[in-house]
PDB file of N, CA and C in Angstrom:
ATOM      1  N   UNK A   1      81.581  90.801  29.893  1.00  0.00           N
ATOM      2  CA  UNK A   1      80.858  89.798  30.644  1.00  0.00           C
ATOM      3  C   UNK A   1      80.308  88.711  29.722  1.00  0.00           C
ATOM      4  N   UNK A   2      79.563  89.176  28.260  1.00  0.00           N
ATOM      5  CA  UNK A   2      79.360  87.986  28.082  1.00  0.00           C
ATOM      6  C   UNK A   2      80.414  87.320  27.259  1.00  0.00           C
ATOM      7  N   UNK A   3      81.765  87.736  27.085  1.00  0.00           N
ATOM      8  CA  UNK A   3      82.729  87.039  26.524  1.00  0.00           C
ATOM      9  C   UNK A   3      82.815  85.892  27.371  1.00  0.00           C
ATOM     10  N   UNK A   4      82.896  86.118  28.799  1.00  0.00           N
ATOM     11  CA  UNK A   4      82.923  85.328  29.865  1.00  0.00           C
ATOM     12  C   UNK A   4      82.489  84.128  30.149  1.00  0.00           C
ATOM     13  N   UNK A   5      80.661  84.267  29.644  1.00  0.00           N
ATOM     14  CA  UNK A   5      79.595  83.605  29.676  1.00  0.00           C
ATOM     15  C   UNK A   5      79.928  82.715  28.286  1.00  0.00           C
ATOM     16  N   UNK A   6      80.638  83.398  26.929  1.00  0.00           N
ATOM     17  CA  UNK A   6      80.437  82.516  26.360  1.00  0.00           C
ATOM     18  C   UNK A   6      81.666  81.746  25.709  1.00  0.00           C
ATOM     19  N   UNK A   7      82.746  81.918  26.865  1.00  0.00           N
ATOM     20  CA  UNK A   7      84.200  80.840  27.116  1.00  0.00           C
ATOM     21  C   UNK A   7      83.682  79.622  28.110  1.00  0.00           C
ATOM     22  N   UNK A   8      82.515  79.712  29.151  1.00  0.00           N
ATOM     23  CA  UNK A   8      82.271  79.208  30.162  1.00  0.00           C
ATOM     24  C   UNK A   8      81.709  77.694  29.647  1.00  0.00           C
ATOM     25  N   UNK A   9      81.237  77.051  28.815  1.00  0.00           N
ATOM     26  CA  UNK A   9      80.962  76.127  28.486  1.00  0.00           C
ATOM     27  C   UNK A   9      82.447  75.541  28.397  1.00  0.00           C
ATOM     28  N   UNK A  10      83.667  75.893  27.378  1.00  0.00           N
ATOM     29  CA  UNK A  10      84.503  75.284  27.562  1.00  0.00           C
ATOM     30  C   UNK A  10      85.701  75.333  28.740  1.00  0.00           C
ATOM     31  N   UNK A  11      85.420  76.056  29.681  1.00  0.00           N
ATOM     32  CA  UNK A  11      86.046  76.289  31.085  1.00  0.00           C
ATOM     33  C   UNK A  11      85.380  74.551  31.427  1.00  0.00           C
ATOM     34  N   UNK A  12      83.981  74.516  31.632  1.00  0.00           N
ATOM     35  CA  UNK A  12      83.559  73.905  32.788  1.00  0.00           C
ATOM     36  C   UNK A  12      83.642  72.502  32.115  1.00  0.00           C
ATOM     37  N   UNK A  13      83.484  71.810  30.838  1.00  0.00           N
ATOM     38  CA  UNK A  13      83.527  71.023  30.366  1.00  0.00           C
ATOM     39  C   UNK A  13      84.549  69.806  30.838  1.00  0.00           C
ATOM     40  N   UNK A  14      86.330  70.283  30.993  1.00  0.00           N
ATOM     41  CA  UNK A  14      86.612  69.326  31.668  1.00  0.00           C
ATOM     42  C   UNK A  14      85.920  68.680  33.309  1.00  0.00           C
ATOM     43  N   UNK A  15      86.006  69.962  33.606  1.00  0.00           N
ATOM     44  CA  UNK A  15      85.561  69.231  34.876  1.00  0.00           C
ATOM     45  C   UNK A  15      84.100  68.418  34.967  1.00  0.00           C
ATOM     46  N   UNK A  16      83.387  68.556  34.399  1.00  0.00           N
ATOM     47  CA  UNK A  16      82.058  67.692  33.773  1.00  0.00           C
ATOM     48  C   UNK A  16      82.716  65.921  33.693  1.00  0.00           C
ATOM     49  N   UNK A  17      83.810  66.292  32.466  1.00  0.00           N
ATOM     50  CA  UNK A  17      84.393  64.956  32.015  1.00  0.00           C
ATOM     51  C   UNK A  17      85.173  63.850  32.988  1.00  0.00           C
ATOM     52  N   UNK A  18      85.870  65.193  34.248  1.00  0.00           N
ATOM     53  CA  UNK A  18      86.281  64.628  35.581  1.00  0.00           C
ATOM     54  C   UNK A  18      85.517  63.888  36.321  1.00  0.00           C
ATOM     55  N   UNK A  19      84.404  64.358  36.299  1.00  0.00           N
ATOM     56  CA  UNK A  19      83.414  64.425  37.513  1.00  0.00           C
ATOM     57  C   UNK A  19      82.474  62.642  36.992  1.00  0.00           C
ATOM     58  N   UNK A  20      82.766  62.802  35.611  1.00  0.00           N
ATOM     59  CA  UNK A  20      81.559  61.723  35.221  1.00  0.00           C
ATOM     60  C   UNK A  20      83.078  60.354  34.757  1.00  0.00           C
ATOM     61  N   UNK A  21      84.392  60.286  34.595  1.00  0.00           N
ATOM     62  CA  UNK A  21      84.910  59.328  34.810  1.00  0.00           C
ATOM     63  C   UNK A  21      85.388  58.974  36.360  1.00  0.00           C
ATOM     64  N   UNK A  22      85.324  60.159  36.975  1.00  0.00           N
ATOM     65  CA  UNK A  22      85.886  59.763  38.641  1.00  0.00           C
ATOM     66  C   UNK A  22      84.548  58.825  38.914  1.00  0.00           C
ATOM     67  N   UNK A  23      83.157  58.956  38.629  1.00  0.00           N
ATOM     68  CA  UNK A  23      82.573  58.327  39.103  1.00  0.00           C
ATOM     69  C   UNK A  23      82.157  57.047  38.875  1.00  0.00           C
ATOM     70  N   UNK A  24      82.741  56.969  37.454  1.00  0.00           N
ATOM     71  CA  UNK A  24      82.145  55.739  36.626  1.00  0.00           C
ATOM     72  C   UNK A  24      83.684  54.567  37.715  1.00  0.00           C
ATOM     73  N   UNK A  25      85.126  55.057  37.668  1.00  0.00           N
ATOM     74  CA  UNK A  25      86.317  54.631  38.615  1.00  0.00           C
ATOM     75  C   UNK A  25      85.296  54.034  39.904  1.00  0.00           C
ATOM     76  N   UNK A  26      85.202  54.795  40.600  1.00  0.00           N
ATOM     77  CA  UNK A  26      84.416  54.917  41.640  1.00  0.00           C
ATOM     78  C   UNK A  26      83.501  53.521  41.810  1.00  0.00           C
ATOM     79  N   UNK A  27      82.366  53.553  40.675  1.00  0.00           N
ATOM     80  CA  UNK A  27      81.884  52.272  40.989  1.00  0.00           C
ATOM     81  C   UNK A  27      81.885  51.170  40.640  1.00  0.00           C
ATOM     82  N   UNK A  28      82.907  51.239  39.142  1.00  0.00           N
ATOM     83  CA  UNK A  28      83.752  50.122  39.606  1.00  0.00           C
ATOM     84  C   UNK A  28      84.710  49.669  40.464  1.00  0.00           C
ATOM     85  N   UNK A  29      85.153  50.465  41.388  1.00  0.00           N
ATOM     86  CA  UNK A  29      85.922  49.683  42.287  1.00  0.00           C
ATOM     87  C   UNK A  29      85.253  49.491  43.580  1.00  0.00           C
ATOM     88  N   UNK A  30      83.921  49.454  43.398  1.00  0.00           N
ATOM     89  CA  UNK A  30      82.538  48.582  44.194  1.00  0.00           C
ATOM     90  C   UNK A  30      82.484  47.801  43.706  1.00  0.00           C
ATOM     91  N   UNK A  31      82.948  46.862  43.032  1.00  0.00           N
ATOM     92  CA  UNK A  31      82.585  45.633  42.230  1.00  0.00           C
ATOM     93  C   UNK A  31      82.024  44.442  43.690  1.00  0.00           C
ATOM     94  N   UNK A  32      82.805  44.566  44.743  1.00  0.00           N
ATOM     95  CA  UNK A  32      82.748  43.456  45.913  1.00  0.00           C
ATOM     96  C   UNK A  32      81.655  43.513  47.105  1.00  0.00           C
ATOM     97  N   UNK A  33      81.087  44.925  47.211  1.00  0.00           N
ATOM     98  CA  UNK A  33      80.283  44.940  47.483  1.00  0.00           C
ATOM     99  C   UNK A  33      79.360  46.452  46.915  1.00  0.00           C
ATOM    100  N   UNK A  34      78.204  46.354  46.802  1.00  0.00           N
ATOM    101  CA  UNK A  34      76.790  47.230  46.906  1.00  0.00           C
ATOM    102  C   UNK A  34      77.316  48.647  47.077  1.00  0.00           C
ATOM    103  N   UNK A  35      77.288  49.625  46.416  1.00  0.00           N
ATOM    104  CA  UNK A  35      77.584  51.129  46.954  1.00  0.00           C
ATOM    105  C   UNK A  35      76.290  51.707  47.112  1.00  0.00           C
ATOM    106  N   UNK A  36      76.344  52.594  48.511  1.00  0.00           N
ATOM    107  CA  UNK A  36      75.149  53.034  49.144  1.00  0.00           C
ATOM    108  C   UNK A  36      74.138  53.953  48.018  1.00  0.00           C
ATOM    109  N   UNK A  37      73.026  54.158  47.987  1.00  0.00           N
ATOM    110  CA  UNK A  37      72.282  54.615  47.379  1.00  0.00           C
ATOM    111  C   UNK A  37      72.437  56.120  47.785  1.00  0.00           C
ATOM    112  N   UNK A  38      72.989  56.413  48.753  1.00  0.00           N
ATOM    113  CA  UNK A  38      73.348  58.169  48.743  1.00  0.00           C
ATOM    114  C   UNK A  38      74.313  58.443  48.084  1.00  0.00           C
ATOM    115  N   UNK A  39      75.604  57.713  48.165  1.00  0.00           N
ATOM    116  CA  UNK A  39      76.939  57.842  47.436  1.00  0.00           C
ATOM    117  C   UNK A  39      76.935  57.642  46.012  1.00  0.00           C
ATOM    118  N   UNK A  40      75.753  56.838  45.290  1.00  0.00           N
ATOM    119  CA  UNK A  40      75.537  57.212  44.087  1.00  0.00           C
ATOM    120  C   UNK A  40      74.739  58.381  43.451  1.00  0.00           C
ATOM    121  N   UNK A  41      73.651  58.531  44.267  1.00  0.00           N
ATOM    122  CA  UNK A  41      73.097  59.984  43.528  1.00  0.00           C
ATOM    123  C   UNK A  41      73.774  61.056  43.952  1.00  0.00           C
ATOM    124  N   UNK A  42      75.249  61.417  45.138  1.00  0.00           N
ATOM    125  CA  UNK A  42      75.897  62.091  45.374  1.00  0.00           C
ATOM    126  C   UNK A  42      76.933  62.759  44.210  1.00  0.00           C
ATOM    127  N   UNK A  43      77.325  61.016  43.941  1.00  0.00           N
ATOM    128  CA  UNK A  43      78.292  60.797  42.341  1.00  0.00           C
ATOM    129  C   UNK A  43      77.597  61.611  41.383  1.00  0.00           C
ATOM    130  N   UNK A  44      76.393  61.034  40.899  1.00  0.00           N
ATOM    131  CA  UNK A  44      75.487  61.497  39.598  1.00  0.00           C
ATOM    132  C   UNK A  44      75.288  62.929  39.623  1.00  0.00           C
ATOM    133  N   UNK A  45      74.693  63.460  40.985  1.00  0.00           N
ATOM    134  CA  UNK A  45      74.095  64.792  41.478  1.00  0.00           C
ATOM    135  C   UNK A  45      75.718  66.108  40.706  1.00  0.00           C
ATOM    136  N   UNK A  46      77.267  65.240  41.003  1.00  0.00           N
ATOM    137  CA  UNK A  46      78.377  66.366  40.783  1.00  0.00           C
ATOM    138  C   UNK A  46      78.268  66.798  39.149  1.00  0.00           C
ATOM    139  N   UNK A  47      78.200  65.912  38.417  1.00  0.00           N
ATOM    140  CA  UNK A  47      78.027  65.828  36.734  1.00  0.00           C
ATOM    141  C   UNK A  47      76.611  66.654  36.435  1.00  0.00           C
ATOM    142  N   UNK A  48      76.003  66.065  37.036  1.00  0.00           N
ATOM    143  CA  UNK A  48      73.931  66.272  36.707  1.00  0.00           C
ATOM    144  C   UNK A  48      74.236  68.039  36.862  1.00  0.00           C
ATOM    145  N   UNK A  49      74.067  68.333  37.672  1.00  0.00           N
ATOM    146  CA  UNK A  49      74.066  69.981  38.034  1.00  0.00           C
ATOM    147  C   UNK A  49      74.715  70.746  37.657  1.00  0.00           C
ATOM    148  N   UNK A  50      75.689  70.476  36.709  1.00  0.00           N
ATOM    149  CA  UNK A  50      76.814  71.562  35.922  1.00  0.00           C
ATOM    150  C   UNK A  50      76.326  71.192  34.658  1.00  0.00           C
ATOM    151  N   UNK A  51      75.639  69.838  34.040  1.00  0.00           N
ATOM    152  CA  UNK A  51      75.194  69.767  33.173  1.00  0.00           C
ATOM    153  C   UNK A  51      74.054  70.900  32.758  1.00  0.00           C
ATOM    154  N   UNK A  52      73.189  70.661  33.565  1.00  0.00           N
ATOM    155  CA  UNK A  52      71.893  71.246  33.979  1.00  0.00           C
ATOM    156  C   UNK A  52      72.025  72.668  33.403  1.00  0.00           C
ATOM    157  N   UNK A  53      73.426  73.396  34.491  1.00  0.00           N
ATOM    158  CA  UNK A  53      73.441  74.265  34.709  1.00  0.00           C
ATOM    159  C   UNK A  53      73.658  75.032  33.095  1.00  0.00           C
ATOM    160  N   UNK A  54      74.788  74.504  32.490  1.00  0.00           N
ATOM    161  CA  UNK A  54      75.499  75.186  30.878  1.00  0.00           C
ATOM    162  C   UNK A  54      74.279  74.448  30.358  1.00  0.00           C
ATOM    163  N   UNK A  55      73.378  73.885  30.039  1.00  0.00           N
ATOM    164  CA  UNK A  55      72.252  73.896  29.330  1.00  0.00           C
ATOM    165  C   UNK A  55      71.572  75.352  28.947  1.00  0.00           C
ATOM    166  N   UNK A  56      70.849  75.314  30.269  1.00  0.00           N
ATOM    167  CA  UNK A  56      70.267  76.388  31.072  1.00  0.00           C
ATOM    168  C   UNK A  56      71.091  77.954  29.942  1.00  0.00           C
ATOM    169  N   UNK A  57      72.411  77.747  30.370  1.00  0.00           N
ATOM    170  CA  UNK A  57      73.186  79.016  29.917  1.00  0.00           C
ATOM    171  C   UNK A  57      73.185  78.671  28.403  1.00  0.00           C
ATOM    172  N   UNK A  58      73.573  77.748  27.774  1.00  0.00           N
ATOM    173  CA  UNK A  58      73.457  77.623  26.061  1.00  0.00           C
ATOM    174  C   UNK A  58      72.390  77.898  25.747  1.00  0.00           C
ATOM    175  N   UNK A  59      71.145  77.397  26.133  1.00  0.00           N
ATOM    176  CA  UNK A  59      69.793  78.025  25.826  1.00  0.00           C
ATOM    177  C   UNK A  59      69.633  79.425  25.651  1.00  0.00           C
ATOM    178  N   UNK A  60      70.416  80.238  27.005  1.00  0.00           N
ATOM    179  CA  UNK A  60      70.188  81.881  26.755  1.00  0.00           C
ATOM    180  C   UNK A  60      71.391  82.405  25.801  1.00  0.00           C
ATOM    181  N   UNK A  61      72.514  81.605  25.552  1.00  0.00           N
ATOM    182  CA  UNK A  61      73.103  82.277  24.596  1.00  0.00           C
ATOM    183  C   UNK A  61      72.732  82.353  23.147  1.00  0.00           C
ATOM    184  N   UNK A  62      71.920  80.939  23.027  1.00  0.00           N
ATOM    185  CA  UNK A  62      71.643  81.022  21.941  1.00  0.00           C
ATOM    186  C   UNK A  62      70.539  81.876  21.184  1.00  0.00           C
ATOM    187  N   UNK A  63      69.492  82.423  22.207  1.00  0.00           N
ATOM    188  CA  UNK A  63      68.916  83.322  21.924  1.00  0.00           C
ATOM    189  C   UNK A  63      69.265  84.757  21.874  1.00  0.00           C
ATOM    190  N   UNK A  64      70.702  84.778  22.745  1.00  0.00           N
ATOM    191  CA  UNK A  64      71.215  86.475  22.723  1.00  0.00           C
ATOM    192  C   UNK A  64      71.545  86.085  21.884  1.00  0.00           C
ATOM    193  N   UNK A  65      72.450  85.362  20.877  1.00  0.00           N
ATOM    194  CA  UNK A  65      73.275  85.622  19.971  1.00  0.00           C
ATOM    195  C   UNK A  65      72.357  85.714  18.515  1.00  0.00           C
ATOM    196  N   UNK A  66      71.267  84.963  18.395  1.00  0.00           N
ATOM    197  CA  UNK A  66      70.619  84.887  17.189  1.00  0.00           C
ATOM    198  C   UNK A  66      70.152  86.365  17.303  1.00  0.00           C
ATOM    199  N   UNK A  67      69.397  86.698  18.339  1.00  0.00           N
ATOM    200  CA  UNK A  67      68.639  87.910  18.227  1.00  0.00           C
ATOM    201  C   UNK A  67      69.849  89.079  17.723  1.00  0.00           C
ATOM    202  N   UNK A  68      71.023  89.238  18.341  1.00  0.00           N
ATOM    203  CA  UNK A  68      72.028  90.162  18.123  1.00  0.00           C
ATOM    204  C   UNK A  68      72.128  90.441  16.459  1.00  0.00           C
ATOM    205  N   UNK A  69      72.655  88.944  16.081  1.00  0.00           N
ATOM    206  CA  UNK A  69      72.405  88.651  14.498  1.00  0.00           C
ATOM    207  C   UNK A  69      71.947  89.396  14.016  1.00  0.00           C
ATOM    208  N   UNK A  70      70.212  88.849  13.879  1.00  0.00           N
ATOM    209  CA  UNK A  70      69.290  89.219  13.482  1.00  0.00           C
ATOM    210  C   UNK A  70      69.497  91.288  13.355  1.00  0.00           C
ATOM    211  N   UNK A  71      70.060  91.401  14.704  1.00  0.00           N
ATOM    212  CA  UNK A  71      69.476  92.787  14.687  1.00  0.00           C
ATOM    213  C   UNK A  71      70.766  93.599  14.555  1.00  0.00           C
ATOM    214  N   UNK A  72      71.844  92.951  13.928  1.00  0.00           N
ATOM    215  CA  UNK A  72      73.387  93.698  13.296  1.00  0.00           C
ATOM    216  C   UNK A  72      73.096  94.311  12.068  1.00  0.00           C
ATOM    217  N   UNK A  73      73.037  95.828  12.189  1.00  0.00           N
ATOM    218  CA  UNK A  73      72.921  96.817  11.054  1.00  0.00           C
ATOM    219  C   UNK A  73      74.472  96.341  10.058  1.00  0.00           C
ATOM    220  N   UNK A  74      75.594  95.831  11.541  1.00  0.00           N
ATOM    221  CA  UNK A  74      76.762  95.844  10.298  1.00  0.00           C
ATOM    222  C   UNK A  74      76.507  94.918   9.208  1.00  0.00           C
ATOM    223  N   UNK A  75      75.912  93.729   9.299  1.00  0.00           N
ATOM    224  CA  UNK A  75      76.203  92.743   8.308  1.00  0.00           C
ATOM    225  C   UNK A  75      75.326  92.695   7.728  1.00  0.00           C
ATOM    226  N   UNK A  76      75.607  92.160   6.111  1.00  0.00           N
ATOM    227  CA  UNK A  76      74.066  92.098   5.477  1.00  0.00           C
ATOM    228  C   UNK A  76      73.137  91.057   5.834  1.00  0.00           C
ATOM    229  N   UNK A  77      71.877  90.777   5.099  1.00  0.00           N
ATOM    230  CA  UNK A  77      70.867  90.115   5.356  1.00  0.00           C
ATOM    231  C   UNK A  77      71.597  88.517   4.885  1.00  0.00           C
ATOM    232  N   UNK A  78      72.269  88.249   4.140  1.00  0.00           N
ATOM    233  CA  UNK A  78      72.845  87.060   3.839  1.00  0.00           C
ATOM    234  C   UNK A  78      73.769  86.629   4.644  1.00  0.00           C
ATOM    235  N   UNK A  79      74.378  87.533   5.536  1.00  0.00           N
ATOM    236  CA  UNK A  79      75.378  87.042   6.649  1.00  0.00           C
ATOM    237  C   UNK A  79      74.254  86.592   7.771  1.00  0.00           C
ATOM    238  N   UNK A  80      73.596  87.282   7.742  1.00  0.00           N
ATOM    239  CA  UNK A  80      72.816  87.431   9.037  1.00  0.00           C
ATOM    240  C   UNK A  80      72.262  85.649   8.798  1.00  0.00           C
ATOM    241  N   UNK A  81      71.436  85.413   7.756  1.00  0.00           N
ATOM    242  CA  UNK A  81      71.084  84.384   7.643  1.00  0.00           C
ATOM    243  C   UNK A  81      71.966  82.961   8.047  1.00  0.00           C
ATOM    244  N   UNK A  82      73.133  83.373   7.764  1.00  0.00           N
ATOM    245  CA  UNK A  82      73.714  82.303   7.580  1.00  0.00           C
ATOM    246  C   UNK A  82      74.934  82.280   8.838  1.00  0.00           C
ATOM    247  N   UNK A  83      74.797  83.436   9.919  1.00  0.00           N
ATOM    248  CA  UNK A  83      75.201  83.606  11.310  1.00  0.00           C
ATOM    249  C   UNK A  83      74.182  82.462  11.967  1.00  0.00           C
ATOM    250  N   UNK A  84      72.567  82.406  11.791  1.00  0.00           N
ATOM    251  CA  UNK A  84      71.546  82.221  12.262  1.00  0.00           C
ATOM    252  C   UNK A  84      71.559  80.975  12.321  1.00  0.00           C
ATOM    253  N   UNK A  85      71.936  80.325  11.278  1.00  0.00           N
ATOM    254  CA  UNK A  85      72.198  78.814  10.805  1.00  0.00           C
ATOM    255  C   UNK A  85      72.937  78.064  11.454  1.00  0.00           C
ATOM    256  N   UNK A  86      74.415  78.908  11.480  1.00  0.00           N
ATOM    257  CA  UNK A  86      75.274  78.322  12.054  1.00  0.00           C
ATOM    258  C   UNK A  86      74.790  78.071  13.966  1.00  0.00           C
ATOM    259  N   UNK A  87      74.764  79.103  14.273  1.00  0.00           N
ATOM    260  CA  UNK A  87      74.372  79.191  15.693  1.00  0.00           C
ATOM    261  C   UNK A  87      73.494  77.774  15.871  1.00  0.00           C
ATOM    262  N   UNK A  88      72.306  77.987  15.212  1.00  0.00           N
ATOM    263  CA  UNK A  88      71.400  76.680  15.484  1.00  0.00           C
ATOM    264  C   UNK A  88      72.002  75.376  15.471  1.00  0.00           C
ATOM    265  N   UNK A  89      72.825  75.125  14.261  1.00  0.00           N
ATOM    266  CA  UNK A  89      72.987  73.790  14.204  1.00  0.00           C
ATOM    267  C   UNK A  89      74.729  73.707  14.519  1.00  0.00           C
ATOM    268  N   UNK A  90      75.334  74.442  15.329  1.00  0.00           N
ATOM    269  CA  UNK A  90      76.684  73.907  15.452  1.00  0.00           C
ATOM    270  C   UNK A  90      76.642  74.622  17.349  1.00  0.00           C
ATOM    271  N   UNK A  91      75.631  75.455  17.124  1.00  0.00           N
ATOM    272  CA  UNK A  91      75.469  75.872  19.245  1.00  0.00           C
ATOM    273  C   UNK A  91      77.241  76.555  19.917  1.00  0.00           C
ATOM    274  N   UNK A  92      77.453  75.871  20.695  1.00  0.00           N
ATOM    275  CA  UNK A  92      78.371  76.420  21.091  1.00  0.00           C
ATOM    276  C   UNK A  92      79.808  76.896  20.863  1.00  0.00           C
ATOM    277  N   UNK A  93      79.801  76.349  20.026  1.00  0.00           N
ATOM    278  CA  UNK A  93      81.127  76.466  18.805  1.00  0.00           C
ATOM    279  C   UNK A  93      80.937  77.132  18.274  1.00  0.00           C
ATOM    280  N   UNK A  94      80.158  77.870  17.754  1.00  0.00           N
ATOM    281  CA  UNK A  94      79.628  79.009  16.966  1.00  0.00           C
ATOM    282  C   UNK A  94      80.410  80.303  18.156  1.00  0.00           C
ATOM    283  N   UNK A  95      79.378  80.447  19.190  1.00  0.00           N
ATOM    284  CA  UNK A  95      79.261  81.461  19.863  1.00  0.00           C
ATOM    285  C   UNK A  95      80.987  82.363  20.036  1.00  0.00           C
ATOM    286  N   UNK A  96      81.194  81.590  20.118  1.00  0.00           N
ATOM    287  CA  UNK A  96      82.443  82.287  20.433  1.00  0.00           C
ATOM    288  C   UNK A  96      83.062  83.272  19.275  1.00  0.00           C
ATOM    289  N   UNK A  97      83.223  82.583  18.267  1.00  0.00           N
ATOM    290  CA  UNK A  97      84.088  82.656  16.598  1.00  0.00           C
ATOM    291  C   UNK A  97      83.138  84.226  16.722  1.00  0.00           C
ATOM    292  N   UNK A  98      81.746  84.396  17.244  1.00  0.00           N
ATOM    293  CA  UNK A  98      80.813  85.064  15.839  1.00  0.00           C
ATOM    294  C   UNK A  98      80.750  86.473  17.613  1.00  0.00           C
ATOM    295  N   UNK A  99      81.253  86.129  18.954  1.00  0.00           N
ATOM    296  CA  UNK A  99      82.006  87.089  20.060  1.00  0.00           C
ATOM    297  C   UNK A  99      83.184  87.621  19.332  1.00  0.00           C
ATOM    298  N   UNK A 100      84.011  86.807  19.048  1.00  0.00           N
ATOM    299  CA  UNK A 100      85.279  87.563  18.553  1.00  0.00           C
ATOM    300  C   UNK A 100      85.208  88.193  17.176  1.00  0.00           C
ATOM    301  N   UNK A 101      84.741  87.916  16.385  1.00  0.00           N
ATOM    302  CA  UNK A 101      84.474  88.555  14.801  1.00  0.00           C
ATOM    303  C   UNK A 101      82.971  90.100  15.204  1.00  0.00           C
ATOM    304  N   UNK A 102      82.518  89.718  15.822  1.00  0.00           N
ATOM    305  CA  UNK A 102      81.239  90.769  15.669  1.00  0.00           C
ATOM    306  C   UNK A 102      80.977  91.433  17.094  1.00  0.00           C
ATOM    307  N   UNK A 103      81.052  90.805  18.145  1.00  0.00           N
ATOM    308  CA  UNK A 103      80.800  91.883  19.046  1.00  0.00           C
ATOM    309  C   UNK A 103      82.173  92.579  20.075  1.00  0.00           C
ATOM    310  N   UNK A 104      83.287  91.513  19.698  1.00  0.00           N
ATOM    311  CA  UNK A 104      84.674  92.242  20.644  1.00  0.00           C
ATOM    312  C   UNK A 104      85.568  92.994  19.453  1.00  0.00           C
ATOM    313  N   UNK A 105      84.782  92.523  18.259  1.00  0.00           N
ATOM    314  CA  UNK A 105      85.929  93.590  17.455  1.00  0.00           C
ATOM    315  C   UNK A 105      85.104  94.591  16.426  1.00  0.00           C
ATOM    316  N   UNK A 106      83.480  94.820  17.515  1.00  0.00           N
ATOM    317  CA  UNK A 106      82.880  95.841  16.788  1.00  0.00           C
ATOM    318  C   UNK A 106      83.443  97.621  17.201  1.00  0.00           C
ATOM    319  N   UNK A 107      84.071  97.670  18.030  1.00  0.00           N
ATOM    320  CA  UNK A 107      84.983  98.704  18.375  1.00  0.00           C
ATOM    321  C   UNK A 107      85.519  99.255  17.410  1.00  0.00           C
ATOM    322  N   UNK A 108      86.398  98.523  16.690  1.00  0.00           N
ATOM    323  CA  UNK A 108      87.323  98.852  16.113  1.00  0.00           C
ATOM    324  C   UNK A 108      87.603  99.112  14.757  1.00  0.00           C
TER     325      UNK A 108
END
């Protein structure tokens, strides 16, 4: 599950990128007249709320994953540090690399 949770940023991302050029299309081809004030925060509201939403979720990954870190008997204190680092300053790009290296191939 949270492999799931933490592919899901780049699942939803195109459609983010869809959602925010269909709309930008959109009002430019209102150029001739005024587009209604519902049909724009309708536009904004499709982008805004998936934004919102993988915020929301990067925020909690980034705290499962540091804490996990932090609390991996496998790796030493210098990995750990520098797991911790990465997470902070590279976020979601991290998460995944440090899913597949430490928690889907702690099995094995």
């Amino acid at each position: 599950m949270l492999g799931i949770f933490t592919m899901l940023p780049f699942i939803v991302l195109p459609y983010i990128l869809y959602e925010v050029f269909s709309f930008v299309i959109d009002m430019v081809n209102h150029q001739s007249s005024d587009p209604e004030v519902s049909h724009i925060l309708t536009g904004i509201f499709a982008f805004i709320f998936p934004i919102i939403l993988l915020s929301i979720l990067s925020l909690g990954l980034l705290v499962l994953y540091i804490v996990h870190a932090a609390s991996n008997k496998m790796i030493d204190s210098t990995e750990r540090i520098i797991w911790i680092l990465i997470f902070i300053f590279f976020g979601v790009i991290a998460f995944p690399i440090y899913w597949f290296l430490r928690i889907w191939n702690e099995g094995k």
